[in-house]
Protein backbone atom coordinates (compact mmCIF):
# COMPACT_ATOMS: atom_id res chain seq x y z
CA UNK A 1 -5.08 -48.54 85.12
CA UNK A 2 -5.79 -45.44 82.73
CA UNK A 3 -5.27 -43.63 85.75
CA UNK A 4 -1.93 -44.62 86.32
CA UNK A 5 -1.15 -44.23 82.51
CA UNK A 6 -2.81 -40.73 82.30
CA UNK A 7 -0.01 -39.68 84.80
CA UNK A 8 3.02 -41.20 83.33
CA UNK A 9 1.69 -39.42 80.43
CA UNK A 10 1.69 -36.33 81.77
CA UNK A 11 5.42 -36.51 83.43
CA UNK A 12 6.56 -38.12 80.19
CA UNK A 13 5.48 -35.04 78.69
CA UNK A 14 6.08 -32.29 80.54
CA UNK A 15 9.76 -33.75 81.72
CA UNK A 16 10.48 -33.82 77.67
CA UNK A 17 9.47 -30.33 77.15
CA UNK A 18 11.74 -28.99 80.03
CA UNK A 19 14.30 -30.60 78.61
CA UNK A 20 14.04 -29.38 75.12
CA UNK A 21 11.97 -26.07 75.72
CA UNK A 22 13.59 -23.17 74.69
CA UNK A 23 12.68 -19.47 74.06
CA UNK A 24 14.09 -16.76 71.31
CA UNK A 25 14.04 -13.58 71.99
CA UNK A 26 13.61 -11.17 68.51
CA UNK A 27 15.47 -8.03 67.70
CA UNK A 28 13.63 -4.78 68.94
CA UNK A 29 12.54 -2.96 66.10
CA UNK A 30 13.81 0.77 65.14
CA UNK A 31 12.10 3.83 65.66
CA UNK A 32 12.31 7.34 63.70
CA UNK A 33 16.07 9.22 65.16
CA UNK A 34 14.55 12.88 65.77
CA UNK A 35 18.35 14.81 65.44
CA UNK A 36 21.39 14.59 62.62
CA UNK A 37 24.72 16.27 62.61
CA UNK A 38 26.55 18.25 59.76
CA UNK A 39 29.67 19.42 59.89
CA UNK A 40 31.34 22.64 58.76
CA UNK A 41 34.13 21.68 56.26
CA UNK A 42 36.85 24.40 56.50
CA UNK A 43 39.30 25.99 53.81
CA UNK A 44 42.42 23.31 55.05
CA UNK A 45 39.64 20.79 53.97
CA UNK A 46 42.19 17.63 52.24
CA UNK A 47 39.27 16.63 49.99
CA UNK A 48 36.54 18.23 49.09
CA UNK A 49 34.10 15.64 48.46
CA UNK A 50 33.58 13.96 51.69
CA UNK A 51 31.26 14.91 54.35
CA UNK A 52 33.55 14.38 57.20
CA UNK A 53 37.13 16.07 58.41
CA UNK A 54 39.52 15.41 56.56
CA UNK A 55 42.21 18.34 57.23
CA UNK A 56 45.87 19.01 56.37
CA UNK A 57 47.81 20.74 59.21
CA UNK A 58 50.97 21.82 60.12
CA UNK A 59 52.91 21.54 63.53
CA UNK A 60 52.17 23.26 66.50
CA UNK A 61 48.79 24.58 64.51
CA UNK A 62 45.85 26.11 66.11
CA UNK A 63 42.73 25.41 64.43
CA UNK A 64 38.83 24.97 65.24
CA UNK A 65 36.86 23.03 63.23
CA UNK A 66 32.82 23.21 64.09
CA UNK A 67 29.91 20.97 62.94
CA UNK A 68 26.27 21.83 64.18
CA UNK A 69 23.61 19.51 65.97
CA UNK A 70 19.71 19.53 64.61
CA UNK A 71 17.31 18.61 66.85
CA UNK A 72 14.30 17.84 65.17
CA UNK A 73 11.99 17.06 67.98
CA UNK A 74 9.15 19.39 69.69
CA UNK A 75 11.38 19.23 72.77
CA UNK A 76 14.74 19.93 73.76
CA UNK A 77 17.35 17.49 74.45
CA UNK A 78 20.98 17.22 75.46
CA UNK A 79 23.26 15.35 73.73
CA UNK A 80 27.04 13.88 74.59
CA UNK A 81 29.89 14.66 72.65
CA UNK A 82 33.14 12.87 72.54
CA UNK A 83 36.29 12.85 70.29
CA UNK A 84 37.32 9.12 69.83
CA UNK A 85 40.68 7.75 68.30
CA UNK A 86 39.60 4.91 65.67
CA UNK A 87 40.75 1.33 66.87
CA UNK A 88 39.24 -2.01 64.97
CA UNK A 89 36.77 -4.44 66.24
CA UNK A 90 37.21 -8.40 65.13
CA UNK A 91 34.72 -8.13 62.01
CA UNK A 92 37.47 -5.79 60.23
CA UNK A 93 35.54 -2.78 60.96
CA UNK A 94 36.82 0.72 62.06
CA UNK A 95 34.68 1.89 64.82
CA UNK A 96 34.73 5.36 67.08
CA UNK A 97 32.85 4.35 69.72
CA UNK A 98 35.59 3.90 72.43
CA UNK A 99 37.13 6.54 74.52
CA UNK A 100 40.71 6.19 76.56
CA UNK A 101 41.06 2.98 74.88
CA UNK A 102 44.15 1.29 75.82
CA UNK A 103 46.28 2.90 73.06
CA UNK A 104 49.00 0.63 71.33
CA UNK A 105 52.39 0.66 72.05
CA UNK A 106 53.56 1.60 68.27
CA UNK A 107 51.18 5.53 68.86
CA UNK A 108 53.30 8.53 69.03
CA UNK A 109 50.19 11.14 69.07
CA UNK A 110 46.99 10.18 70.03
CA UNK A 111 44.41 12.26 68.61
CA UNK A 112 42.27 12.15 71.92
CA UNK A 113 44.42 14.21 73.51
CA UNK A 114 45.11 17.24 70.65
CA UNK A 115 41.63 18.27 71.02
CA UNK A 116 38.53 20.45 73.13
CA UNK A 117 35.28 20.08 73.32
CA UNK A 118 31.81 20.51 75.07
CA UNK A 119 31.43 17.43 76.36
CA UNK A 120 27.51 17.65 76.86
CA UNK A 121 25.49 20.27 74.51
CA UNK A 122 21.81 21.15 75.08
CA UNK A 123 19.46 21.69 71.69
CA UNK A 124 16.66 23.42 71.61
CA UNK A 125 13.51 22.19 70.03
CA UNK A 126 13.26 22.48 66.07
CA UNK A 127 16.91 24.15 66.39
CA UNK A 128 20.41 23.69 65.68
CA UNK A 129 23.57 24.36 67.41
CA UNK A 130 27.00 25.09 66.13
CA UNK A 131 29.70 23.07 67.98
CA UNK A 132 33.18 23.88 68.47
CA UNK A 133 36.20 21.56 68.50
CA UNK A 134 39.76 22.62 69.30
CA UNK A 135 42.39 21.30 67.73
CA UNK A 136 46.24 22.05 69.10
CA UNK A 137 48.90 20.22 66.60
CA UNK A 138 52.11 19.29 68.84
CA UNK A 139 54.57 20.82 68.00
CA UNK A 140 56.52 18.02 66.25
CA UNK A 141 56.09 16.85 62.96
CA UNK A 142 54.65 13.43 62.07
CA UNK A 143 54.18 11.44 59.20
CA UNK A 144 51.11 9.35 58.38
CA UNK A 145 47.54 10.35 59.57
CA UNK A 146 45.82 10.51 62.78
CA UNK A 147 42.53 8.93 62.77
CA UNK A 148 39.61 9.87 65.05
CA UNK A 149 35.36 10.38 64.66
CA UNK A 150 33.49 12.97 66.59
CA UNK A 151 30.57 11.12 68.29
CA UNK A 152 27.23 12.69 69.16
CA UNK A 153 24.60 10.68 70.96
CA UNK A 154 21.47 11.98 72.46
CA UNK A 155 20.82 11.21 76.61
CA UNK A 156 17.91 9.48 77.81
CA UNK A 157 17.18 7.97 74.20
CA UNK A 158 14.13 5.77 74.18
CA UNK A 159 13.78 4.89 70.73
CA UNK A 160 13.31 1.41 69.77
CA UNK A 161 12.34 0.13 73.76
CA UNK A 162 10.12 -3.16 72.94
CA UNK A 163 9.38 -5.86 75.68
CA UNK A 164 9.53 -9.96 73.90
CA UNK A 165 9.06 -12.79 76.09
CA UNK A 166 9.58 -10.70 79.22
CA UNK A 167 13.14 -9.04 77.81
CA UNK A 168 13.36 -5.33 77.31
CA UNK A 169 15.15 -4.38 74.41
CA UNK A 170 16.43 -0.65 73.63
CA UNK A 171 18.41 0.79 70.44
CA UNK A 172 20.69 3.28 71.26
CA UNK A 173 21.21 5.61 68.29
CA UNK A 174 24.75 7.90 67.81
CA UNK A 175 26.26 9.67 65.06
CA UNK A 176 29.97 9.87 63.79
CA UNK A 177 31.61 12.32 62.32
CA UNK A 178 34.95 11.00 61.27
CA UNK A 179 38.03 13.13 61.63
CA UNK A 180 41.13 12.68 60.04
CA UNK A 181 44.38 14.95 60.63
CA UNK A 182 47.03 14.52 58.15
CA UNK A 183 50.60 17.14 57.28
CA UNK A 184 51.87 15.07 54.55
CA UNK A 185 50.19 12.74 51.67
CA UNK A 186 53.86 10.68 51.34
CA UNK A 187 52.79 6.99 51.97
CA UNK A 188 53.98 5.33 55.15
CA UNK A 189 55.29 1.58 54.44
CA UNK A 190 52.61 -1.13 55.87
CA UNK A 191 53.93 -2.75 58.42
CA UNK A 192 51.66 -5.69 60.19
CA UNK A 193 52.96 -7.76 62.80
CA UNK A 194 51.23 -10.86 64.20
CA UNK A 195 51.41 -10.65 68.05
CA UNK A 196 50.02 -13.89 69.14
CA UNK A 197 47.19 -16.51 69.00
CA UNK A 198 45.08 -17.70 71.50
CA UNK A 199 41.28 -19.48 72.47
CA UNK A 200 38.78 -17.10 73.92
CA UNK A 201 34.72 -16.57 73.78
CA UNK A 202 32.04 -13.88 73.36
CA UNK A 203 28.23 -14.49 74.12
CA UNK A 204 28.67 -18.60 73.20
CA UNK A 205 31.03 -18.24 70.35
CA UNK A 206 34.19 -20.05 70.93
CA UNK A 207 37.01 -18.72 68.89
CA UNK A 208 40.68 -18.78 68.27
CA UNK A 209 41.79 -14.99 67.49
CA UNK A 210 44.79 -14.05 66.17
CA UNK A 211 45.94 -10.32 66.82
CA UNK A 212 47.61 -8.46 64.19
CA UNK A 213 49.43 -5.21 65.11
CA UNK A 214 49.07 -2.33 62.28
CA UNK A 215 51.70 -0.79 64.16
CA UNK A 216 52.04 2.17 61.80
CA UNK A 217 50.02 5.64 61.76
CA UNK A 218 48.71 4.39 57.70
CA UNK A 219 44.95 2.93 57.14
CA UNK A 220 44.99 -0.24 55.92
CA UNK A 221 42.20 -0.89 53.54
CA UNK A 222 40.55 -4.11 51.28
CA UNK A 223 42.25 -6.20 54.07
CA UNK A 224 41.92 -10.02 53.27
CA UNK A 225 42.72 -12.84 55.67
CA UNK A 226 42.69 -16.27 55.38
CA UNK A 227 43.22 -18.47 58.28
CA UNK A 228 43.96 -21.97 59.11
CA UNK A 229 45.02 -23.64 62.04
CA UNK A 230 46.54 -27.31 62.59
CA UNK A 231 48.27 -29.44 65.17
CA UNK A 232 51.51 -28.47 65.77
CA UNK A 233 54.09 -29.92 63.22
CA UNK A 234 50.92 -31.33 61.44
CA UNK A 235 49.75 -30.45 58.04
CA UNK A 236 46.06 -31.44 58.80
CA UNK A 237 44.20 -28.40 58.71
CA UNK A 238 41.72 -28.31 61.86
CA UNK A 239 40.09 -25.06 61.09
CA UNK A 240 39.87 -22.39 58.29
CA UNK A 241 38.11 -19.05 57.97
CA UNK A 242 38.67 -16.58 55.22
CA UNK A 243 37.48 -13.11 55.03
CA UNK A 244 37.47 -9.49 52.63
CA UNK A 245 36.62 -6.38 52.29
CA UNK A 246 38.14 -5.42 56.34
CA UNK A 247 39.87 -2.48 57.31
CA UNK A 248 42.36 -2.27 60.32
CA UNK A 249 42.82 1.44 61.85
CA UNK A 250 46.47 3.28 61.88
CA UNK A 251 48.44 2.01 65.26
CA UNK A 252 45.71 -0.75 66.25
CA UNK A 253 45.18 -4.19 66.78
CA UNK A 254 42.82 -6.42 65.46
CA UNK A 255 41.86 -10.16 66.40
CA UNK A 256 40.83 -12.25 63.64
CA UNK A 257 38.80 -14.93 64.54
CA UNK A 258 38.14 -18.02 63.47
CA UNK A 259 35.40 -19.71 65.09
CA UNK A 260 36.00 -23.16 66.84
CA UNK A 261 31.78 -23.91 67.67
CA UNK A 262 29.02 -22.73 66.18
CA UNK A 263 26.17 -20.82 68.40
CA UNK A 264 23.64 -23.44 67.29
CA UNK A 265 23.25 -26.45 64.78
CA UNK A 266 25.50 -29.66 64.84
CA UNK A 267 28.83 -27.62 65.18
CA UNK A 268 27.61 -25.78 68.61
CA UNK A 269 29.12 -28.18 71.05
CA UNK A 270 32.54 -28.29 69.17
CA UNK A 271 35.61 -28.11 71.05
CA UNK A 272 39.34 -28.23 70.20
CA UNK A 273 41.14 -30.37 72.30
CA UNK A 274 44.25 -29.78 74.92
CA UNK A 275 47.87 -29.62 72.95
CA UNK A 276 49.45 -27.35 70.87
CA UNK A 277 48.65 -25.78 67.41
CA UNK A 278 49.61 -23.72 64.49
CA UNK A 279 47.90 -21.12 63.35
CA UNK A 280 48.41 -19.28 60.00
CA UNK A 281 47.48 -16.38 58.50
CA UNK A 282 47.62 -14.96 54.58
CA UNK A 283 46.79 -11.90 54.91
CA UNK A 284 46.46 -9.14 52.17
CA UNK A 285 45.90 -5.24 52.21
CA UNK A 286 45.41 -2.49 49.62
CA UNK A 287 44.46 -4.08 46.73
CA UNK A 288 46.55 -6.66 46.73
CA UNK A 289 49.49 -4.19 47.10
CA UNK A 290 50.75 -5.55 50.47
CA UNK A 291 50.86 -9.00 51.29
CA UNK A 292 52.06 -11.03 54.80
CA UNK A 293 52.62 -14.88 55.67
CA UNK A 294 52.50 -15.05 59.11
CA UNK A 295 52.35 -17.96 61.36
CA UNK A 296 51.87 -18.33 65.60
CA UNK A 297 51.70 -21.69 67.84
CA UNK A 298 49.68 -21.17 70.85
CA UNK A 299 48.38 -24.12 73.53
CA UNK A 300 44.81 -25.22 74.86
CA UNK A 301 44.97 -26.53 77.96
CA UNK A 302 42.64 -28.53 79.96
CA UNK A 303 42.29 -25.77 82.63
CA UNK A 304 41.31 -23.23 79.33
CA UNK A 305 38.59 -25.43 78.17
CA UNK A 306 37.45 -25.80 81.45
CA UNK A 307 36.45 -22.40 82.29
CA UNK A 308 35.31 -21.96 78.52
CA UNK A 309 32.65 -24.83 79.35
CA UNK A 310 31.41 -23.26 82.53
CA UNK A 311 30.29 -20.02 80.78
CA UNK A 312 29.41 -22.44 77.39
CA UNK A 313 28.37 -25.52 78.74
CA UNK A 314 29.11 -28.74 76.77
CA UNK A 315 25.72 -30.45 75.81
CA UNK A 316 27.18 -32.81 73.47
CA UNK A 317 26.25 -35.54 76.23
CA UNK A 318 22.87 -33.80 77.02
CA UNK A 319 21.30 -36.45 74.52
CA UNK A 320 22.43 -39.64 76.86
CA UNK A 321 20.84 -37.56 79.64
CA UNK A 322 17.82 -37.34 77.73
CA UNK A 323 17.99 -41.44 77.01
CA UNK A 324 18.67 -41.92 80.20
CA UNK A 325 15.39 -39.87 81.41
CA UNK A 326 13.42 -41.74 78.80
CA UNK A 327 14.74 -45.23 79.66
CA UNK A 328 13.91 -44.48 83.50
CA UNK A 329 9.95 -43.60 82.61
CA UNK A 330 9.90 -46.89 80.57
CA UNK A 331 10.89 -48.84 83.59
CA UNK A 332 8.48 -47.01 85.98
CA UNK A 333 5.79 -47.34 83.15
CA UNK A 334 6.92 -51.20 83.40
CA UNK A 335 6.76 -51.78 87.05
CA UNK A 336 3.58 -49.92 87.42
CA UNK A 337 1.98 -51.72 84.99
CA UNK A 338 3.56 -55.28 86.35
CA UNK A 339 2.64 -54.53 89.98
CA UNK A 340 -0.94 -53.57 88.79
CA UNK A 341 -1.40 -56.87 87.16
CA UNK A 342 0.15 -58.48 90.17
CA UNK A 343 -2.65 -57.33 92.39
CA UNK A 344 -5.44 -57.96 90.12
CA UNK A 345 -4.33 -61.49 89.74
């Protein structure tokens, strides 16, 4: 009999800690960067405190503008170089990190293309190198500023590479220096459009985002949003975010999101279902100085949820499953036990 018990035991157990077993996975720690950049701030320099380019120009100018490399290390390394336009991710934050991004409709000059540049540079150890950049103004004038970061990252990096649980983790370090091209300081009029709102996902956050359109060459700073969404026709509120302190680059978009699930706790199997909704936005810009109420519907179908839940799978039912598993051991348990007794008698 203690046998039999020992190895319902055992499956009891183990079966319960496949079910519930999981593994997390730690960030990979930093390591020393052994190179910085610096640039070379010329006479056309727009302000003179800053550590980046910040230049006013003129049409059709020729100018090069040069910043230098350090390597630090007792080797030599190479090191890529690309000019990026600025664009916006979805926490508000202007990165230049992107190259031959899809530019937006609303962009007359794209900064990518008015420039020249070593696209790979060798260092030598405990050295520096000046880099050159190009730059060739069309020959049009243009109002507003043209927004860009030179980015330097070394090849082959292996800072940071740690191995948890069987994972190998690497940081990847780069530097930016940002680049700004301006011919006149006259303010350009905010203008921010919202373009549409739909349901989408990113590594097992579900999210509704709703894409604004800064569809002028101005920066928009101390950006504010705050979001709600309802049923269509329906003043319930469903969701609400709010969020400050975001910037949204000249002539980009930008999806807010407001977050449908949660990655884990109670709120991680939460779904919205199939129909139609509303979603607002309140968003303000500049202080304070610029402010928009602006309002999309957009639909979740069936089919939408669908493929969400095959790459986030649903485990709100995962504790019947677990019941279920539990109430089938009891019975084998049971019958084991019964038939035992049977024989004995």
């Amino acid at each position: 009999m203690k046998k039999y018990l020992g190895i319902l035991l055992a499956f009891f157990t183990v079966t319960l800690s496949l079910i519930f077993n999981q593994q997390a996975v730690s960030a990979a720690s930093t390591s020393n960067v052994n190179y910085s950049i610096s640039a070379e701030l010329p006479d056309n320099q727009a302000a003179s405190n800053i550590s980046y380019f910040d230049l006013k120009v003129a049409p059709n100018q020729k100018e090069t503008i040069k910043f230098k490399i350090n390597n630090n290390d007792v080797k030599d390394h190479t090191y890529k170089v690309a000019v990026n336009r600025a664009t916006t991710d979805s926490n508000g934050v202007i990165i230049y990190n992107q190259h031959d991004v899809q530019p937006d409709d609303s962009l007359i000059y794209n900064i990518e293309d008015l420039v020249k540049y070593p696209k790979e540079v060798t260092v030598d150890k405990n050295s520096s190198k000046e880099i050159a950049v190009d730059i060739s103004m069309p020959k049009e004038k243009f109002s507003g500023v043209l927004l860009g970061g030179i980015l330097v990252e070394e090849n082959n990096q292996i800072n940071g590479t740690q191995t948890v649980k069987g994972v190998t983790l690497k940081n990847k370090y780069d530097y930016v220096l940002g680049l700004q091209l301006q011919e006149s300081t006259d303010i350009v009029k905010p203008d921010l459009k919202f373009v549409k709102a739909y349901q989408t996902s990113n590594q097992g956050q579900i999210y509704i985002a709703g894409e604004l359109d800064n569809d002028v060459p101005t920066l928009e700073k101390n950006v504010s949003v705050d979001a709600k969404i309802t049923h269509k026709n329906s003043p319930k509120i469903v969701l609400k975010s709010s969020k400050k302190n975001m910037s949204i680059a000249p002539n980009s978009n930008f999806d807010y999101p407001v977050n449908v699930n949660s990655t884990n706790g109670i709120d991680k199997n939460k779904r919205l279902k199939p129909g139609t909704y509303t979603m607002y936005l309140n968003v303000k810009s500049n202080n304070g100085n610029d402010h928009w109420n602006l309002k999309r519907n957009f639909t979740i179908t069936s089919k939408q949820n669908y493929k969400i839940n095959k790459k986030i799978p649903d485990r709100s039912k995962d504790i019947w499953i677990v019941l279920g598993v539990i109430a089938i051991l009891i019975s084998v348990a049971i019958s084991v036990i019964w038939n035992y007794r049977k024989k004995r008698n």
